[in-house]
N, C-alpha and C. Protein backbone atom coordinates (compact mmCIF):
# COMPACT_ATOMS: atom_id res chain seq x y z
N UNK A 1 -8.07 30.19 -64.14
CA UNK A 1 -9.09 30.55 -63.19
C UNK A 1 -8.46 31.36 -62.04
N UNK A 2 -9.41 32.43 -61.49
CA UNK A 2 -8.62 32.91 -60.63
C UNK A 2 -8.43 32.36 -59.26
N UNK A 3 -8.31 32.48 -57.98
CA UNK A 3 -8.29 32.12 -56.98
C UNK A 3 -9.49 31.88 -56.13
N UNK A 4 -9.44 30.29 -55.91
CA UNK A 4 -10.54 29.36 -55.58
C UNK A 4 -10.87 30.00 -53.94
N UNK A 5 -12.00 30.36 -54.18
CA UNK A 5 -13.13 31.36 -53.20
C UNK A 5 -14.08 30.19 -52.75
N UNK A 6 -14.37 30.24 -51.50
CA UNK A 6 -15.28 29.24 -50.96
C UNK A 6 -16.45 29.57 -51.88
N UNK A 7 -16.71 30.77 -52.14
CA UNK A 7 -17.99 31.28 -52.81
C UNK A 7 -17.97 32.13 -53.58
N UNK A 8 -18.37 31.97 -55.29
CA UNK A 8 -18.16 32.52 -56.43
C UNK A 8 -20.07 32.92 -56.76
N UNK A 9 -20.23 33.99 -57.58
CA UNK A 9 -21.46 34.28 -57.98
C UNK A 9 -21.22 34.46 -59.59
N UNK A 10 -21.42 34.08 -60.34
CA UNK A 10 -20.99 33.69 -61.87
C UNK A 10 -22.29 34.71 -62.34
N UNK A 11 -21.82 35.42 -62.97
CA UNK A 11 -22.81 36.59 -64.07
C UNK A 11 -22.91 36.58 -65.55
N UNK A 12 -23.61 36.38 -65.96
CA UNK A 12 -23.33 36.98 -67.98
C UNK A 12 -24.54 36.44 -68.74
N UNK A 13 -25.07 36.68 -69.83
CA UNK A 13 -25.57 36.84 -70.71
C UNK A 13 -25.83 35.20 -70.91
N UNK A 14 -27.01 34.45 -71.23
CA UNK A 14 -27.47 33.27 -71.02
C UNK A 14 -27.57 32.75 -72.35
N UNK A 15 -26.15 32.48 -72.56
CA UNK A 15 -25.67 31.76 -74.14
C UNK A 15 -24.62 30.53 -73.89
N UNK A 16 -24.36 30.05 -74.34
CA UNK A 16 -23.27 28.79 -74.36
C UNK A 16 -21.70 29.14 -73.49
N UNK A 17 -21.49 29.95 -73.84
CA UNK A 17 -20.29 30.56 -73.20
C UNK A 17 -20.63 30.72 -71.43
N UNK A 18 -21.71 30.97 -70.88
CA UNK A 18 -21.87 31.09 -69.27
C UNK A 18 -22.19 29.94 -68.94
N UNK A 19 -22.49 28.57 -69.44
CA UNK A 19 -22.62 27.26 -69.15
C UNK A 19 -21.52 26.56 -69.46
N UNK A 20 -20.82 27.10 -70.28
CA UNK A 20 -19.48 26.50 -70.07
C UNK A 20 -18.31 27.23 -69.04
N UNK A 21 -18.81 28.43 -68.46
CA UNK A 21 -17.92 28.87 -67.70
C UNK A 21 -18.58 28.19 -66.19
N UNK A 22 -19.86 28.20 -66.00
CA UNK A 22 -20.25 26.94 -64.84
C UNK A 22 -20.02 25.79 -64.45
N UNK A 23 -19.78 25.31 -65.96
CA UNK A 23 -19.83 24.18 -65.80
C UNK A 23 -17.84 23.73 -65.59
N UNK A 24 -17.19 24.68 -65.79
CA UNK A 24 -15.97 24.24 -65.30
C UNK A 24 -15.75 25.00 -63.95
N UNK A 25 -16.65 25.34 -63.48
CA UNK A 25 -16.93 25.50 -61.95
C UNK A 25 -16.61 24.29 -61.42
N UNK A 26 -17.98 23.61 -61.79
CA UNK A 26 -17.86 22.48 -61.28
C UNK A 26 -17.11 21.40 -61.16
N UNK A 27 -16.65 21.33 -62.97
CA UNK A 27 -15.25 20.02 -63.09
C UNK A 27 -14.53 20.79 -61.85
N UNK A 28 -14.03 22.01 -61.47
CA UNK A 28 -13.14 22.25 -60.17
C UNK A 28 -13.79 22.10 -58.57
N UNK A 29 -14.60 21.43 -58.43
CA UNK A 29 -15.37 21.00 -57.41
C UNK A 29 -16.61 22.02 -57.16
N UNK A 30 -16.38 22.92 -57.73
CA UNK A 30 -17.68 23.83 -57.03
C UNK A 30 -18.89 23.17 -56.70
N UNK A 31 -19.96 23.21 -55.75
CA UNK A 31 -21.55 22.92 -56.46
C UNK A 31 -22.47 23.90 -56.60
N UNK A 32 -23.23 24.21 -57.15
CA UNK A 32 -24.21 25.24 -57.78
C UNK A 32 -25.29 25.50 -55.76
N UNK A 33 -25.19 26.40 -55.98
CA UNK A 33 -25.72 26.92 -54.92
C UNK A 33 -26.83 27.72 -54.82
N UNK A 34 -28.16 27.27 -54.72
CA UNK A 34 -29.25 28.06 -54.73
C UNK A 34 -29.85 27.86 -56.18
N UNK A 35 -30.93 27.92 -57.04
CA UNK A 35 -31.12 28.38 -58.05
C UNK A 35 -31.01 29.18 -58.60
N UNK A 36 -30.73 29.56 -60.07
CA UNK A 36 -30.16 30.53 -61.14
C UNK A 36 -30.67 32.06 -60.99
N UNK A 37 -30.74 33.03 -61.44
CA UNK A 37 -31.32 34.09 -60.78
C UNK A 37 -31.73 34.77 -62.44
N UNK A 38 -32.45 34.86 -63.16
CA UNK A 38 -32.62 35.31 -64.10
C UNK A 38 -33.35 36.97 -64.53
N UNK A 39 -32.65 37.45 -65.27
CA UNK A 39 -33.36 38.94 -65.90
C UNK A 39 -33.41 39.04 -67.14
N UNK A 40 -34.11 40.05 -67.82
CA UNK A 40 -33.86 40.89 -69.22
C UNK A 40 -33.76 42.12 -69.07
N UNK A 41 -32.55 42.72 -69.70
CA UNK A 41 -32.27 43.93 -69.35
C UNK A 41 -32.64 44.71 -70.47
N UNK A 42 -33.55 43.93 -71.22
CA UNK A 42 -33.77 44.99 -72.56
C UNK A 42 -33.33 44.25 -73.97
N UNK A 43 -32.71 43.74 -73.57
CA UNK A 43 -31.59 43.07 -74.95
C UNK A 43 -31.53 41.91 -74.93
N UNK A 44 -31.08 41.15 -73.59
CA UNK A 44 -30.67 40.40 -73.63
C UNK A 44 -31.04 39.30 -72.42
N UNK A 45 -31.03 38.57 -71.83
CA UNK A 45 -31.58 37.50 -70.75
C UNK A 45 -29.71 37.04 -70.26
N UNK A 46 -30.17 38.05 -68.70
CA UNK A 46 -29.05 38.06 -67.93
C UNK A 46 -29.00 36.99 -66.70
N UNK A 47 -28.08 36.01 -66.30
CA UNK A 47 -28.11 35.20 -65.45
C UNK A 47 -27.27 35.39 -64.30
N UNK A 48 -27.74 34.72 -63.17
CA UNK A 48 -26.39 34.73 -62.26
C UNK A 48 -26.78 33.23 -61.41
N UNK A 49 -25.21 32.56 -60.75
CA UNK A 49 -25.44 31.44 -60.55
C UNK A 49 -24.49 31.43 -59.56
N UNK A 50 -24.60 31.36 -58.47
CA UNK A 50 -24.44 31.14 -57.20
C UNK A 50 -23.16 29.39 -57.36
N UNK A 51 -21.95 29.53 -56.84
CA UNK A 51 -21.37 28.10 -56.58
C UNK A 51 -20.56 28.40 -55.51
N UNK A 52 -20.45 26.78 -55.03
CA UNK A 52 -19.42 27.16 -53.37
C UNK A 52 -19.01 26.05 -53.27
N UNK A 53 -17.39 26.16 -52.99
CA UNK A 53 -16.73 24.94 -52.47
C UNK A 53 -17.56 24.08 -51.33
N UNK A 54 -17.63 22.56 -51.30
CA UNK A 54 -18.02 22.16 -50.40
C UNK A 54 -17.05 22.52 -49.24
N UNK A 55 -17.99 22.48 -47.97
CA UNK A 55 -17.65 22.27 -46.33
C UNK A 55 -16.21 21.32 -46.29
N UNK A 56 -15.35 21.70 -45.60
CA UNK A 56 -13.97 21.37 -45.44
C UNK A 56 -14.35 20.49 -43.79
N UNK A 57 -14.34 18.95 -43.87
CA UNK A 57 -14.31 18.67 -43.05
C UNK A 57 -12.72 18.66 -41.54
N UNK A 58 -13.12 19.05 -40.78
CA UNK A 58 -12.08 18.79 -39.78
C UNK A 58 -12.22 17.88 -38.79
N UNK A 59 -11.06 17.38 -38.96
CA UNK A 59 -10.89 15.71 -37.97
C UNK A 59 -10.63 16.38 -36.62
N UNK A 60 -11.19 15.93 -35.65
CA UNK A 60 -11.11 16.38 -34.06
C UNK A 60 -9.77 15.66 -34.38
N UNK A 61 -8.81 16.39 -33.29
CA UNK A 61 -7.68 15.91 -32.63
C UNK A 61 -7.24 15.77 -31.34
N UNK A 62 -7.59 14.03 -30.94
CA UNK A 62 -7.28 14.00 -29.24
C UNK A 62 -6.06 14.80 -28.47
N UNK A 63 -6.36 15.59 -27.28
CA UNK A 63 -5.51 16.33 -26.65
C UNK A 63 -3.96 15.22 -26.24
């Protein structure tokens, strides 16, 4: 995988292969962000799917 982006937009062709590339989004913490975004370009039924590292909490640190 390449380098973990607070925010990834996942694209491709809506077959087994783009739910398994989501879905190891997620085994790497991602969560799905927004609902799926769907087209047909003629051929084929094109998807895109929004994921984003959760919020990085930061601990205040007394002065």
């Amino acid at each position: 995988m390449d380098k973990r982006l607070n925010y990834r937009l996942i694209t491709g062709k809506d077959d087994a292969g783009f739910c398994e590339r989501v879905s190891s989004f997620i085994d790497e913490g991602y969560r799905l962000y927004g609902a799926p975004s769907v087209r047909y370009n003629g051929k084929d039924v094109i998807v895109a799917q929004a994921v984003v590292l959760p919020e990085k909490r930061h601990e205040k640190v007394s002065p």
